[in-house]
C-alpha atoms as a PDB file:
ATOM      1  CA  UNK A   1      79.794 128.616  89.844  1.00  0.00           C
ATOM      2  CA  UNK A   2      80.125 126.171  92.499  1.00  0.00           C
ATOM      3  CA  UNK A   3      79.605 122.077  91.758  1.00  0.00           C
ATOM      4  CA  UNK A   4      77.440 120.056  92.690  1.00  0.00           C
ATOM      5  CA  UNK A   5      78.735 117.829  95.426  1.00  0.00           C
ATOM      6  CA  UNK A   6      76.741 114.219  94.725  1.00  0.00           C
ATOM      7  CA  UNK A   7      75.599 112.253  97.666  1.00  0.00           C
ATOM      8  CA  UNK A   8      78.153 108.971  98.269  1.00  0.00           C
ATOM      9  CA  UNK A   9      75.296 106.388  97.343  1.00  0.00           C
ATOM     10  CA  UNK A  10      74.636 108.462  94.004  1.00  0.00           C
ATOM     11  CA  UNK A  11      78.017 108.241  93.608  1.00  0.00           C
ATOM     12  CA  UNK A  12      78.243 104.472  93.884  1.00  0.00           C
ATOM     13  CA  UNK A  13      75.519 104.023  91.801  1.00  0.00           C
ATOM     14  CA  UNK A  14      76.976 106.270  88.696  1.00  0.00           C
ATOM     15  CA  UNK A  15      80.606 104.586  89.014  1.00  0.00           C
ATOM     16  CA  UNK A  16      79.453 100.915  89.133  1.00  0.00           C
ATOM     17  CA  UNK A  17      77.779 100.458  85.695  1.00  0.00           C
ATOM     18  CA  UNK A  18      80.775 102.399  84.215  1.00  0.00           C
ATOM     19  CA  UNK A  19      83.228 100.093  85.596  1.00  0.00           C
ATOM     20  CA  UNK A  20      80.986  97.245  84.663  1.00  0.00           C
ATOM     21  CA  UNK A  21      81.604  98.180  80.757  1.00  0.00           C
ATOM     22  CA  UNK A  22      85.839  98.140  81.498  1.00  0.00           C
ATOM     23  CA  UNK A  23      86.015  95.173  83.985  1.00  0.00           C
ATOM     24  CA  UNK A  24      84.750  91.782  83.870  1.00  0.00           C
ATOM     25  CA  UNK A  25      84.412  92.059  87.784  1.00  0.00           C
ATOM     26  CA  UNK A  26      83.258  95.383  89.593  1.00  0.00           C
ATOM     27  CA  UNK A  27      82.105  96.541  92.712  1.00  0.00           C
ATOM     28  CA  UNK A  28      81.343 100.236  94.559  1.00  0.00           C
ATOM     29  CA  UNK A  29      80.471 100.232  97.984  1.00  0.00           C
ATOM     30  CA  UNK A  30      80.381 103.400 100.392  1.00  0.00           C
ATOM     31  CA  UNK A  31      82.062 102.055 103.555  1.00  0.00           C
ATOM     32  CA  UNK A  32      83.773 103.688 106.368  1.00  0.00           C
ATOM     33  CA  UNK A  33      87.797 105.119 105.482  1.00  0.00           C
ATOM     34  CA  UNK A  34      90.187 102.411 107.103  1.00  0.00           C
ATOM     35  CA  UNK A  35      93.134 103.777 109.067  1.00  0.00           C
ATOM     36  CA  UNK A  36      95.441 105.106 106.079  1.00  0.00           C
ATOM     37  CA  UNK A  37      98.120 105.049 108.327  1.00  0.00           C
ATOM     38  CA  UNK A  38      98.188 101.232 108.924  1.00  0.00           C
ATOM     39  CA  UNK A  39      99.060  98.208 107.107  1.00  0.00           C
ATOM     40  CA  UNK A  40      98.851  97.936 104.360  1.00  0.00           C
ATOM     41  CA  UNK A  41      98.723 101.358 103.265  1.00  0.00           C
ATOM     42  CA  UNK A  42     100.852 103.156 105.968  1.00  0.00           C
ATOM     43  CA  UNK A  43     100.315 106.737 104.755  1.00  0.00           C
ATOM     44  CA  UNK A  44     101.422 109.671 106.391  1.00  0.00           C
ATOM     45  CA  UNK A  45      97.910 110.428 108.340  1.00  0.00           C
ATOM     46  CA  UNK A  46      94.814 107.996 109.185  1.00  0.00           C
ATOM     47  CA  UNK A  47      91.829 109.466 106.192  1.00  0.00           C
ATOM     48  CA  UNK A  48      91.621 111.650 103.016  1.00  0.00           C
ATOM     49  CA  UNK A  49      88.933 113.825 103.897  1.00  0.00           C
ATOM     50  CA  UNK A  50      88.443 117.661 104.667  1.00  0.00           C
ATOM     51  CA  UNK A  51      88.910 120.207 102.197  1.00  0.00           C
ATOM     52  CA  UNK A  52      90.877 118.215  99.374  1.00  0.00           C
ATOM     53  CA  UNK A  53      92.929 120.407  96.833  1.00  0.00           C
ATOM     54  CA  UNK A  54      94.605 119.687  93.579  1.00  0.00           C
ATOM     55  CA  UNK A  55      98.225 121.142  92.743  1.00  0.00           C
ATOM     56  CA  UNK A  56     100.125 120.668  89.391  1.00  0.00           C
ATOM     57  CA  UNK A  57     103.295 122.496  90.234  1.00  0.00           C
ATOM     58  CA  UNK A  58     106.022 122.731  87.545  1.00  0.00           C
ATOM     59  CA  UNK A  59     105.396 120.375  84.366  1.00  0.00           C
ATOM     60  CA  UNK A  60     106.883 118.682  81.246  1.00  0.00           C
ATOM     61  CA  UNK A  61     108.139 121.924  80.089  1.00  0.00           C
ATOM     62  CA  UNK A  62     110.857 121.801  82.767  1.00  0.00           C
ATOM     63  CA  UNK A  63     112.088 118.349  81.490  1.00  0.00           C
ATOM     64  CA  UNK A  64     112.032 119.146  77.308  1.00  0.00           C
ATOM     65  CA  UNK A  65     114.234 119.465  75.574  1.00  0.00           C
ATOM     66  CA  UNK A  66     116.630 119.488  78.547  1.00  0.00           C
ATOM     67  CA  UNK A  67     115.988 119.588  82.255  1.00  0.00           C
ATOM     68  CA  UNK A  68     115.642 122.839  83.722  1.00  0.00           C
ATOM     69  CA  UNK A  69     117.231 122.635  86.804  1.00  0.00           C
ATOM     70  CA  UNK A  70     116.744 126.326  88.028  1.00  0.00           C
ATOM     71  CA  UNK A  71     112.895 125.097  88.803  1.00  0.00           C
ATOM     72  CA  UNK A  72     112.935 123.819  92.381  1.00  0.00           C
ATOM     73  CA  UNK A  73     109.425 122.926  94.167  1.00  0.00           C
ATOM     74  CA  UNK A  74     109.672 122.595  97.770  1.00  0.00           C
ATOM     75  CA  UNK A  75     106.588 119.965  98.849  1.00  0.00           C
ATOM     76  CA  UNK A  76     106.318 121.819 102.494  1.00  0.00           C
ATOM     77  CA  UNK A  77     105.815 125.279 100.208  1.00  0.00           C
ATOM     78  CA  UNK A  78     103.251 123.727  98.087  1.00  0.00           C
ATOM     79  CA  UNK A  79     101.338 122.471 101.254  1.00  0.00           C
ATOM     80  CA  UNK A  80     101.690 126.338 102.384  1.00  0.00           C
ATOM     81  CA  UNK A  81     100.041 127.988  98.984  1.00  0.00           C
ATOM     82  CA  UNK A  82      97.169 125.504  99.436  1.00  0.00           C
ATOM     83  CA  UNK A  83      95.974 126.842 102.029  1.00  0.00           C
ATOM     84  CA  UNK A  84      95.731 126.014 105.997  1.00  0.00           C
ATOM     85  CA  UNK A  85      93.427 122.960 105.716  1.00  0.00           C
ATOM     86  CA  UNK A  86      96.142 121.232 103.683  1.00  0.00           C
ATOM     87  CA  UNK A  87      97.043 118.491 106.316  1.00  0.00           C
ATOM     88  CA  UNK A  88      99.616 116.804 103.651  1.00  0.00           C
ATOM     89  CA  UNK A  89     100.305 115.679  99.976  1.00  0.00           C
ATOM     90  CA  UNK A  90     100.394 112.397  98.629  1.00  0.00           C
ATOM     91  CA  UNK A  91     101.017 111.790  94.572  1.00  0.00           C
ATOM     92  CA  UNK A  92     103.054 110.798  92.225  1.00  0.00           C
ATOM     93  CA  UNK A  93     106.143 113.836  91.052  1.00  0.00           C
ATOM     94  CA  UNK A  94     109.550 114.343  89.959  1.00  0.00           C
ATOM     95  CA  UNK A  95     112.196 114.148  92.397  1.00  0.00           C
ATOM     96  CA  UNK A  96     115.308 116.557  93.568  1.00  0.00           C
ATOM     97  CA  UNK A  97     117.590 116.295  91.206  1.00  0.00           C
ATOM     98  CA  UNK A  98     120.097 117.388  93.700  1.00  0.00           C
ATOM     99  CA  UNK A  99     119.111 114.538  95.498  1.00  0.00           C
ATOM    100  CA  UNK A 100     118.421 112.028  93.182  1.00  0.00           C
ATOM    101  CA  UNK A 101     121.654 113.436  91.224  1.00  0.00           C
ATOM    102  CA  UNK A 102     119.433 112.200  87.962  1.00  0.00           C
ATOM    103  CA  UNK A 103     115.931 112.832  86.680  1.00  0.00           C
ATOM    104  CA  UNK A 104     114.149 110.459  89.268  1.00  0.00           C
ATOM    105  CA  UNK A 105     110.710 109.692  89.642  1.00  0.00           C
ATOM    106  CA  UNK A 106     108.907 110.524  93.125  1.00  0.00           C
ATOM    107  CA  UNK A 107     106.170 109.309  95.065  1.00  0.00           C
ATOM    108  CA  UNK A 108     105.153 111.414  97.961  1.00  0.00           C
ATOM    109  CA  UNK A 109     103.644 110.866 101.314  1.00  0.00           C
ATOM    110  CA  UNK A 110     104.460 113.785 103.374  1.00  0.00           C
ATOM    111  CA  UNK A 111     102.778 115.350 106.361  1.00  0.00           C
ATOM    112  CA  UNK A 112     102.598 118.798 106.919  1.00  0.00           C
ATOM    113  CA  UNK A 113     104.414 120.199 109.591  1.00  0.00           C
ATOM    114  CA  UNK A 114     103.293 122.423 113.256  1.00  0.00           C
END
């Protein structure tokens, strides 16, 4: 079944008394996306907008009780499986451990490629 897709000011209006009962100061506006890829954000590309997609690739299990170091996830190959609209993916992960040469934490910011 598809979802409904709520207009930006009905957003704004449903976040803003829910933030009111966890903040003591709150606003939602709907303004224009800055340019992501300037100061002081400096992102990969300049908006998150088009066709959006969520990935959860590999998980806990891989970690516990020990880390399972056959599992590699390429970023570039997860951009690929989502599909052609993916323009590049931006999150919080684990990274290489060949890299890293540990269990490291990764935050990503990568462009897709051609």
């Amino acid at each position: 079944k598809a979802l409904t897709t709520p207009s930006l000011p009905a957003l704004a209006a449903a976040l803003a008394p829910a933030l009111r009962l966890h903040f003591a100061a709150s606003s939602v506006t709907v303004a224009p996306c800055p340019d992501l890829t300037a100061p002081p954000f400096s992102l990969a590309i300049p908006g998150l907008c088009g066709a959006p997609a969520l990935a959860d690739v590999g998980g806990v299990p891989n970690l516990i009780p020990t880390p399972n170091r056959a599992k590699l996830y390429g970023i570039r190959d997860v951009l690929a499986a989502a599909g052609p609209d993916s323009r590049f993916a931006i999150g919080a992960g684990a990274a290489d451990f060949e890299w890293a040469g540990r269990n490291a934490e990764l935050v990503a910011d990568v462009p897709r490629e051609g």
